[in-house]
Protein backbone atom coordinates (compact mmCIF):
# COMPACT_ATOMS: atom_id res chain seq x y z
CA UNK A 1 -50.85 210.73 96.22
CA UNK A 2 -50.42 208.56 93.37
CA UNK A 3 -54.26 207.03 91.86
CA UNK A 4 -54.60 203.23 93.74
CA UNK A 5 -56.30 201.95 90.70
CA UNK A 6 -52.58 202.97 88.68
CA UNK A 7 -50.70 200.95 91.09
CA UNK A 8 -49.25 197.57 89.88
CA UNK A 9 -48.35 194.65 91.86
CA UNK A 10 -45.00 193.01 90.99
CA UNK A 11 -46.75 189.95 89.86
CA UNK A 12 -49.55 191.39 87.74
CA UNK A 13 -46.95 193.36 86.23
CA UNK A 14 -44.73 190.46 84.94
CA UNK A 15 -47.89 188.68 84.18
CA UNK A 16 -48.26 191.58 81.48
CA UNK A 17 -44.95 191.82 80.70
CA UNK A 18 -45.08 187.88 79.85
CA UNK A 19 -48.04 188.44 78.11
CA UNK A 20 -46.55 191.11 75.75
CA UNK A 21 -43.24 189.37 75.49
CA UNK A 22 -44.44 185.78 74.95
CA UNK A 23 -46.95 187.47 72.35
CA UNK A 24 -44.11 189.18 70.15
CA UNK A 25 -41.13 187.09 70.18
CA UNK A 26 -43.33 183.50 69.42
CA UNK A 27 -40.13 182.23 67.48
CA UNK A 28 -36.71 183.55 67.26
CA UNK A 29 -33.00 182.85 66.15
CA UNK A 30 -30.81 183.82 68.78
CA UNK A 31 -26.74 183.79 68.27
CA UNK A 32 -24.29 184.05 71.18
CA UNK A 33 -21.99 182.14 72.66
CA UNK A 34 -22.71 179.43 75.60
CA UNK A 35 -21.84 180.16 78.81
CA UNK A 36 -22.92 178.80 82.45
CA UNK A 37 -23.77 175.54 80.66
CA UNK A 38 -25.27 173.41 83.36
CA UNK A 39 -26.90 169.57 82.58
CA UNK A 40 -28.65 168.20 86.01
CA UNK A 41 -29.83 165.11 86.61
CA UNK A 42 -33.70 166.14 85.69
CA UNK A 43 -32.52 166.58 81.68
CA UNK A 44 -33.14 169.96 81.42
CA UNK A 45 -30.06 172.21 80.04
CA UNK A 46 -29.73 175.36 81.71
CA UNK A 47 -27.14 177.87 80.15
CA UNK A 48 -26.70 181.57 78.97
CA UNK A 49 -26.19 183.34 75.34
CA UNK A 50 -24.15 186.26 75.63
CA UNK A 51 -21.94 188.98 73.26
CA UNK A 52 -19.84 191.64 73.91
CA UNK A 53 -22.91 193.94 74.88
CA UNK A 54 -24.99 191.43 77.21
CA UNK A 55 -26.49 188.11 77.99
CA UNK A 56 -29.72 186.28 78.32
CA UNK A 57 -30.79 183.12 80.28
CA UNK A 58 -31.70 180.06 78.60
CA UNK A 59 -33.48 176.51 78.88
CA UNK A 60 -34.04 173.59 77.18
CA UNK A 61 -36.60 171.33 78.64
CA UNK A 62 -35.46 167.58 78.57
CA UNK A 63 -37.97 166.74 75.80
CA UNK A 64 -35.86 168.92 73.40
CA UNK A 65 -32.95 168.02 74.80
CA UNK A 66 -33.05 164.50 73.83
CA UNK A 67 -33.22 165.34 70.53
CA UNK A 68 -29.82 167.25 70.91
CA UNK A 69 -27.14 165.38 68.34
CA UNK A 70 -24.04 167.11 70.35
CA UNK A 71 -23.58 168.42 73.31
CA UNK A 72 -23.35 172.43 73.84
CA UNK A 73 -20.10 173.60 75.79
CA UNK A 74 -19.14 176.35 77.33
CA UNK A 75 -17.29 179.15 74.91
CA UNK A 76 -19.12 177.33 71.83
CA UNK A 77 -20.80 179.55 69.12
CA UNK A 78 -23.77 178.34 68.63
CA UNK A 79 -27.81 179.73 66.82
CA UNK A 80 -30.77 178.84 68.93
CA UNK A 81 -34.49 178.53 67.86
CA UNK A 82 -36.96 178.95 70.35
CA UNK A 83 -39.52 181.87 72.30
CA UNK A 84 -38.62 184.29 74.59
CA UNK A 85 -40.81 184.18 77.65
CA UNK A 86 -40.78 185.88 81.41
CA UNK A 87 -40.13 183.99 84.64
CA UNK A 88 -42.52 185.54 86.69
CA UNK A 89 -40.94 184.34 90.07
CA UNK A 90 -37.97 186.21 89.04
CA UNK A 91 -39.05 188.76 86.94
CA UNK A 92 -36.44 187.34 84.01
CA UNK A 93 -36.44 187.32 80.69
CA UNK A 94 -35.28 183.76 78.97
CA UNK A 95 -35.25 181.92 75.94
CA UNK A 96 -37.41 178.68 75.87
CA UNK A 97 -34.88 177.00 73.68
CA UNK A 98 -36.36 174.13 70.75
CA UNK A 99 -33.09 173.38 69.07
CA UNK A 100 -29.43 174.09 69.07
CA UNK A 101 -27.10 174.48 65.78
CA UNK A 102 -23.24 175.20 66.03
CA UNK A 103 -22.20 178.46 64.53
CA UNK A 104 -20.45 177.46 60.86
CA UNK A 105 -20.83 173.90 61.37
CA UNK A 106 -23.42 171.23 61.55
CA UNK A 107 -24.44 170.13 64.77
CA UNK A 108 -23.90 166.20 63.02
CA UNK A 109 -20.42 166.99 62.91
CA UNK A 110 -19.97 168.69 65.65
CA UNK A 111 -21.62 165.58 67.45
CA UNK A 112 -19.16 163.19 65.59
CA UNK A 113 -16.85 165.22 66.82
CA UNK A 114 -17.34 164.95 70.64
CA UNK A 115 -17.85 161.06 70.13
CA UNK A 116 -14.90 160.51 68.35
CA UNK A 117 -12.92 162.06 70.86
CA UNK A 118 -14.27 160.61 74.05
CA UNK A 119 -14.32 156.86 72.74
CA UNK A 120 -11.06 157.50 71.41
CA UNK A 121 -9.58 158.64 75.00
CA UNK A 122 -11.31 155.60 76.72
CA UNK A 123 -9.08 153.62 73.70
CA UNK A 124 -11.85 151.83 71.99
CA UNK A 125 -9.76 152.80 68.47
CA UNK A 126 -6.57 151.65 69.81
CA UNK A 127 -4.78 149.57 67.14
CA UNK A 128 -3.84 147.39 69.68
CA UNK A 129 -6.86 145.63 70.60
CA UNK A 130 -8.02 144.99 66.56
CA UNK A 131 -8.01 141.57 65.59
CA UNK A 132 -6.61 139.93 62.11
CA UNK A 133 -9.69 138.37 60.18
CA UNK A 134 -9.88 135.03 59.94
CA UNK A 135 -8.11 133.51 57.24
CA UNK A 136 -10.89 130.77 56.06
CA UNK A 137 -14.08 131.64 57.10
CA UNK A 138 -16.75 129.42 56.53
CA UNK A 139 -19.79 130.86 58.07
CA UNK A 140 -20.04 135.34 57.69
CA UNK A 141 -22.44 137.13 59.33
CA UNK A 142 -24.53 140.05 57.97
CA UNK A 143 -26.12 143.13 59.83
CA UNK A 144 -27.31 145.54 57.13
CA UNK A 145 -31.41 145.95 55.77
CA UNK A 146 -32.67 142.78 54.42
CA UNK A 147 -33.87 145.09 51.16
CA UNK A 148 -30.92 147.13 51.02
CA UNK A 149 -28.63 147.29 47.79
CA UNK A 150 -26.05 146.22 50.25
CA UNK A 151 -26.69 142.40 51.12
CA UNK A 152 -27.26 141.85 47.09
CA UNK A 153 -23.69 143.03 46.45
CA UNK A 154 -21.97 141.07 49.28
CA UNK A 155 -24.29 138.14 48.45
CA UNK A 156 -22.93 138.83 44.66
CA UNK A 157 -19.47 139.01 45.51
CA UNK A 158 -19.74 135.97 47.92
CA UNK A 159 -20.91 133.78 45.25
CA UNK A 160 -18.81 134.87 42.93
CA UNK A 161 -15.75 134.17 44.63
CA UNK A 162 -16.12 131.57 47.14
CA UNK A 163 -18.59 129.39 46.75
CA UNK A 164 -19.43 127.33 49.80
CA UNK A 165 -19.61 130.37 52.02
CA UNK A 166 -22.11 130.28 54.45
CA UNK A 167 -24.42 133.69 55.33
CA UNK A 168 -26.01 134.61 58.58
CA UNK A 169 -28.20 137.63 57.73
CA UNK A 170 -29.82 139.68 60.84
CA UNK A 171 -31.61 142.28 59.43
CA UNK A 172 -31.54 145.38 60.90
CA UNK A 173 -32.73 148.99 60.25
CA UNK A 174 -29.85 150.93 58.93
CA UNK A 175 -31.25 154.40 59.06
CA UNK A 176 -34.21 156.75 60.87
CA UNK A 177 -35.03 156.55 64.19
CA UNK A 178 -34.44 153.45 66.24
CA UNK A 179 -32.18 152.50 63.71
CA UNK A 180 -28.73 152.34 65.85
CA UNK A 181 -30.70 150.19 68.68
CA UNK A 182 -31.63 147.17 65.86
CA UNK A 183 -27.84 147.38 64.92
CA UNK A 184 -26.48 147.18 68.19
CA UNK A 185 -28.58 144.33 69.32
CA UNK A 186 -28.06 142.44 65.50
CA UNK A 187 -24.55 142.75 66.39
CA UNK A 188 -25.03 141.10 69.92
CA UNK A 189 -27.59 138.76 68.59
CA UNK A 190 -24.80 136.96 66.09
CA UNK A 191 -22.23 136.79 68.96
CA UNK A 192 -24.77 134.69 71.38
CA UNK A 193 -25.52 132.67 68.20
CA UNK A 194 -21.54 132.35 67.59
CA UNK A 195 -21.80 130.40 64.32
CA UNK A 196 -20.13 133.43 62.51
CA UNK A 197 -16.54 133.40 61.98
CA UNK A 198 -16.63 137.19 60.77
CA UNK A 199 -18.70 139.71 61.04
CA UNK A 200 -19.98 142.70 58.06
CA UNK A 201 -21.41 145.64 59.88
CA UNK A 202 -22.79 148.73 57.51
CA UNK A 203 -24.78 149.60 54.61
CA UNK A 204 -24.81 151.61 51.15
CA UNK A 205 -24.31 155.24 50.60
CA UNK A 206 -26.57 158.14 51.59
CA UNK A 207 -26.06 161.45 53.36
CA UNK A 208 -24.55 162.30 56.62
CA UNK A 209 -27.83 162.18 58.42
CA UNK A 210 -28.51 158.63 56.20
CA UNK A 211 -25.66 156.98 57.99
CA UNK A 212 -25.68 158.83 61.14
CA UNK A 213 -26.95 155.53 63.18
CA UNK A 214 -23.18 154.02 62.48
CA UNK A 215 -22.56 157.03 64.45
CA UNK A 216 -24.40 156.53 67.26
CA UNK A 217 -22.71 154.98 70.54
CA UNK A 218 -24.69 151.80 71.03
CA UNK A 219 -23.51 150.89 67.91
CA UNK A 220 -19.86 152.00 68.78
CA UNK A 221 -19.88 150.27 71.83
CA UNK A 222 -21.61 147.23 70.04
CA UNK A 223 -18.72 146.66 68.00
CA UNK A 224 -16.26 147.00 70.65
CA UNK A 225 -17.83 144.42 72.61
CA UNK A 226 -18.33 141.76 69.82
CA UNK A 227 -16.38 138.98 70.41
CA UNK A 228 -16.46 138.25 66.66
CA UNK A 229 -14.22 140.32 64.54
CA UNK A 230 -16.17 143.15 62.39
CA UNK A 231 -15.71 144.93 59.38
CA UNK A 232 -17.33 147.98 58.87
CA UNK A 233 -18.52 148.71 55.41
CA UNK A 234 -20.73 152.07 55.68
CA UNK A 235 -21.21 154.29 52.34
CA UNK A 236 -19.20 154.92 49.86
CA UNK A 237 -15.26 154.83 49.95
CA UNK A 238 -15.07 158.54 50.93
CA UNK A 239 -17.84 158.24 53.92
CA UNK A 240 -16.52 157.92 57.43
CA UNK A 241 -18.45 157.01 60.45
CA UNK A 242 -17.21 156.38 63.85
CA UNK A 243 -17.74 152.37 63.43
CA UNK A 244 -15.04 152.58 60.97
CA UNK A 245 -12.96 153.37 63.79
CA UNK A 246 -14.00 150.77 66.04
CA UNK A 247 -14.36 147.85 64.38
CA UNK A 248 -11.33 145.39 63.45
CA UNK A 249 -11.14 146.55 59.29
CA UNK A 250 -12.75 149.01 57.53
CA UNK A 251 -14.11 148.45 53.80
CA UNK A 252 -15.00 151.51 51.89
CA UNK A 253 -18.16 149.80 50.65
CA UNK A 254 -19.91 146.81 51.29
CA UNK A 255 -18.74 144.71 48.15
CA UNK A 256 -15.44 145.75 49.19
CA UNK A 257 -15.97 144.22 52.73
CA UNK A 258 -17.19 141.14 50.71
CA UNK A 259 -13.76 141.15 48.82
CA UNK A 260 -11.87 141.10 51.88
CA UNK A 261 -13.37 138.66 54.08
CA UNK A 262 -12.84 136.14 51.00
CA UNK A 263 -9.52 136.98 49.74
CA UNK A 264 -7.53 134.69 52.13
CA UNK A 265 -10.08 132.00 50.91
CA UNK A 266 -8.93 133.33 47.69
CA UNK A 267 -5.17 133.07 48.09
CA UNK A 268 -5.68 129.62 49.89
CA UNK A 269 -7.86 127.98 47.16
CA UNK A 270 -4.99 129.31 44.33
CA UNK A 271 -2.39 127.81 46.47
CA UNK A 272 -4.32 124.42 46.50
CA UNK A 273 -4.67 124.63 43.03
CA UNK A 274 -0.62 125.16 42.76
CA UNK A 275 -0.58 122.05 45.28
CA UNK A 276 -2.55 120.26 43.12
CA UNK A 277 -1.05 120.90 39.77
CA UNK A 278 2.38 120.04 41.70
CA UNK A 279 1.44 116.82 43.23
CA UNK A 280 -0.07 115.83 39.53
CA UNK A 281 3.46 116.16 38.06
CA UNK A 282 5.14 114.42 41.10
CA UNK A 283 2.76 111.50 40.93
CA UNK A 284 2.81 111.22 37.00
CA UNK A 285 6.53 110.97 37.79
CA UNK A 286 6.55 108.72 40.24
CA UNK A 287 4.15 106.46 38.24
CA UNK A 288 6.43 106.84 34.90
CA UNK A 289 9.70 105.16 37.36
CA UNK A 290 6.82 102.41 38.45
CA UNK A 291 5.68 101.61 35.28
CA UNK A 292 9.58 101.21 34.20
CA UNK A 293 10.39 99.21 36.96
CA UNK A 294 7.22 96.80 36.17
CA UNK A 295 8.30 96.72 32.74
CA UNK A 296 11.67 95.59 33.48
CA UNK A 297 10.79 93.22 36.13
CA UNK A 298 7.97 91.72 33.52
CA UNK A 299 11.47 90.92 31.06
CA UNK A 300 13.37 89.52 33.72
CA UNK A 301 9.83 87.38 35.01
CA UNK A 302 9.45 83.59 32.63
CA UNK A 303 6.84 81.25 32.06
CA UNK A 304 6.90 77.82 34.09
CA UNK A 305 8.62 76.02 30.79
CA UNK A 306 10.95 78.87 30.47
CA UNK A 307 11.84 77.94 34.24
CA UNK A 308 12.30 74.87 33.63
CA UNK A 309 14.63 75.22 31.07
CA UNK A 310 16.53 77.44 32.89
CA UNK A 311 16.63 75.07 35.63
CA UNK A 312 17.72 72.02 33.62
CA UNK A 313 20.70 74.49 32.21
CA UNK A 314 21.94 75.12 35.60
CA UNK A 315 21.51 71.56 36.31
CA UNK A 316 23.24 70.95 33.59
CA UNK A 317 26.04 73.37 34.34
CA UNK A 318 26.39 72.37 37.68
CA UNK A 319 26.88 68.73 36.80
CA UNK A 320 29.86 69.60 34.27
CA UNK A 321 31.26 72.05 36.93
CA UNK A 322 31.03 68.45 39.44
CA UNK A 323 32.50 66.28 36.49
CA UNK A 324 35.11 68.53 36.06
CA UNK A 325 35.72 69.06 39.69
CA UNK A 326 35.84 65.50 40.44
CA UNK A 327 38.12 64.50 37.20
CA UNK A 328 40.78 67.59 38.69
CA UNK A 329 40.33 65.61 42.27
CA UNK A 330 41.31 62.04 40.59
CA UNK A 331 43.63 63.49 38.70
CA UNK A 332 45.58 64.79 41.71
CA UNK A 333 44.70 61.73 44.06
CA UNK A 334 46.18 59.78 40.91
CA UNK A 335 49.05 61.64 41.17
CA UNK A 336 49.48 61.61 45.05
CA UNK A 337 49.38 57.48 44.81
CA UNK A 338 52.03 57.45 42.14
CA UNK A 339 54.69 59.08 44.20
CA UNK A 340 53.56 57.10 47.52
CA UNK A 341 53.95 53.79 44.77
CA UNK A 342 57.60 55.33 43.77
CA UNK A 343 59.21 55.91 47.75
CA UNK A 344 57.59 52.13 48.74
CA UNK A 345 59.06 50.61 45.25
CA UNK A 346 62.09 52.22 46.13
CA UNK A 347 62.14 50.54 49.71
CA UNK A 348 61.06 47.22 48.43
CA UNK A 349 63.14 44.47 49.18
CA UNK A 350 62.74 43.40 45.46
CA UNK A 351 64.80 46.60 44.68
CA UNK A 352 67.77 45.20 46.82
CA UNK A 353 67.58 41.56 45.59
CA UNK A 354 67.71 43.40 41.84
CA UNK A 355 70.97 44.62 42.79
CA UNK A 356 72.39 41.49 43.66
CA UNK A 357 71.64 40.84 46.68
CA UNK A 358 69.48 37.42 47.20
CA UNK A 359 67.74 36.07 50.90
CA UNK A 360 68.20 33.11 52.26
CA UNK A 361 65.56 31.56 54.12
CA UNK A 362 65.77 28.35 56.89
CA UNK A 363 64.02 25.74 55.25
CA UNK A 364 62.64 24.31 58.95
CA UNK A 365 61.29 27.67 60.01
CA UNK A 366 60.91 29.69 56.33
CA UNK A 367 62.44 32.74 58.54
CA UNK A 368 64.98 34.64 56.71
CA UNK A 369 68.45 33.68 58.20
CA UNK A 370 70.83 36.81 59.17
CA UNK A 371 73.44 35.29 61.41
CA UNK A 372 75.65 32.35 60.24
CA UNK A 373 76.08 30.67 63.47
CA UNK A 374 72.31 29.78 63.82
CA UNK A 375 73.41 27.04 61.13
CA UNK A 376 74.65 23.84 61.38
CA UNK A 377 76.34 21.24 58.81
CA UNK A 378 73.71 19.91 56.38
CA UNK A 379 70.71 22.34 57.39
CA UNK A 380 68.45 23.13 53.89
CA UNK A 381 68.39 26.40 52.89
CA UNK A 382 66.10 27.91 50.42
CA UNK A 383 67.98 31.21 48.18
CA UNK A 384 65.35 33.73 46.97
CA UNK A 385 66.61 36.02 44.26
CA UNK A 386 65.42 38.89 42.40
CA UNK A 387 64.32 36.16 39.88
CA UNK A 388 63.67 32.28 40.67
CA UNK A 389 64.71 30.29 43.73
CA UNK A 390 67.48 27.53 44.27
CA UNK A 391 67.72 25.02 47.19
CA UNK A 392 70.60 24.97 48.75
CA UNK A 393 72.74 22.17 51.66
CA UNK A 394 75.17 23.62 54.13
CA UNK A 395 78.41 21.83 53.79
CA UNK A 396 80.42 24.45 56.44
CA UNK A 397 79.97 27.23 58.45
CA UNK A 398 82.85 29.71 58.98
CA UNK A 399 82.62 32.45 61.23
């Protein structure tokens, strides 16, 4: 018979075993890759490590897991920190896992990764659904740090080359913890103000980790949902962030972002200025003919005596034109009476008695006598001819 005080029961024996395990593996790396990945609804990840020569459970309680940048996946490589413990109800062996790191990549990158891809399946990046700027704004709104080196060099640019622009600035932390939340809600803040005509989203250069809050969904989906058009301006030119993707323009730096949101202003105010420089030349032209036309209207204009002058010579004119007129009319009217004097002189009766002829008139009734037999023995006659007049007795009338 085996000694009772030797005998173990199956809990005080993974009690010990917990004791000596939990005691000598307080903080290990551990490199497999994932498998059984499981993510309920309570937060904590559930999952196993594994190689080609075994396997070993693992969890990661839900405050740790928060703090997860990407999201694990089954077949993934991966190099977990953490302490190996027992589970005494089950007598298993499992690793408490603290944090998570991809196998030959950074878990930042892996994370941008996974983001990029899922927004860009729901279409958020679609070309599509980007808007043009607008081409004269007057009012641009700002979401960067208020002490940043950023808002000096738009502000700089701004002034530079448009004066008259008017900045909105809601400052917002552009880094650390917390960070992505102020930037989301700046974003949303300037669209229920709506004053902005444009939006500049973004901040100066830094590290991966220094810009990881453009990044971050709620930012992502901030932009998407602005009903102002953004541009994002985060880092330097050769920095990408996922808000680059989103928003309607990227800039590869804030003073860039500056440039762009001006340079239709830009073009606009050169073309006035072309306007302008035409319109001079078209109204010094127009004011040259004017000026001529004055001028020659001024010659043609006189003074009242000058007028007057004029006005007697036309007077004048007119009054020879009428004496001429009416000497032409007499002369014709002359000439009309003439040959109406010439047909009656040559029906006169004078003209026949000038011929030889003479007329004899009764000397009881003075009427000229045509017919013989109206006389009688001893009647008085009166002879008219061409010149005098004789007396005359009738002696005999013949037939």
């Amino acid at each position: 018979m085996a000694d009772a005080t030797r005998i173990l029961t199956v809990t005080r024996l993974n009690a010990l075993l917990k004791d000596v395990i939990e005691d000598n593996f307080v903080s290990v790396l551990v490199e497999g890759e994932v498998s059984n990945w499981s993510a309920p609804a309570s937060g904590h990840l559930y999952f196993s490590l594994k190689d080609g020569g075994g396997q070993l459970r693992a969890v990661m309680f839900r405050t740790q897991a928060r703090l997860l940048r990407f999201l694990p996946q089954n077949g993934m490589q991966v190099i977990c920190s953490g302490r190996v413990t027992l589970y005494p109800q089950r007598g298993e062996v499992q690793l408490v896992v603290d944090a998570i790191e991809p196998r030959g990549v950074g878990s930042l990158q892996v994370a941008f990764e996974q983001l990029k891809a899922n927004l860009a399946a729901e279409g958020l990046f679609a070309e599509e659904r980007k808007r043009p700027l607008p081409p004269y704004p007057r009012t641009i709104g700002v979401v960067t740090s208020a002490t940043g080196a950023a808002i000096h060099d738009i502000l700089n640019v701004l002034e530079r080359r448009s004066a008259g622009v008017r900045v909105l600035l809601r400052p917002a932390r552009v880094q650390g913890e917390g960070a992505a939340a102020e930037i989301a809600e700046a974003i949303a803040d300037l669209n229920r103000q709506g004053d902005a005509d444009v939006l500049i989203v973004g901040r100066g250069g830094g590290s991966l980790e220094d810009l990881w809050a453009f990044n971050e969904e709620i930012v992502v989906r901030a932009i998407h949902a602005s009903a102002i058009p953004v541009i994002a301006a985060v880092g330097h030119e050769v920095d990408v962030s996922i808000a680059d993707f989103v928003a309607d323009l990227r800039a590869p730096t804030p003073s860039a972002a500056a440039e762009l949101v001006v340079k239709s202003r830009l073009e606009l105010e050169g073309h006035l200025d072309h306007l302008t420089l035409r319109l001079a030349g078209q109204m010094r032209g127009r004011l040259n003919l004017l000026r001529e036309r004055v001028d020659g209207l001024a010659r043609r204009l006189r003074s009242p005596r000058q007028q007057l002058v004029r006005c007697r010579e036309r007077s004048a004119e007119t009054a020879r034109r009428l004496r001429q007129a009416m000497a032409r009319g007499m002369r014709e009217e002359e000439g009309r009476l003439a040959a109406l004097c010439a047909r009656l002189d040559s029906l006169s009766p004078l003209r026949t008695l000038a011929r030889g002829y003479a007329v004899v008139l009764a000397d009881k009734t003075g009427k000229a006598v045509s017919d013989a037999s109206s006389l009688g023995a001893g009647d008085r006659l009166r002879i008219r001819f061409a010149k005098g007049r004789a007396a005359a007795t009738v002696e005999e009338v013949e037939p």
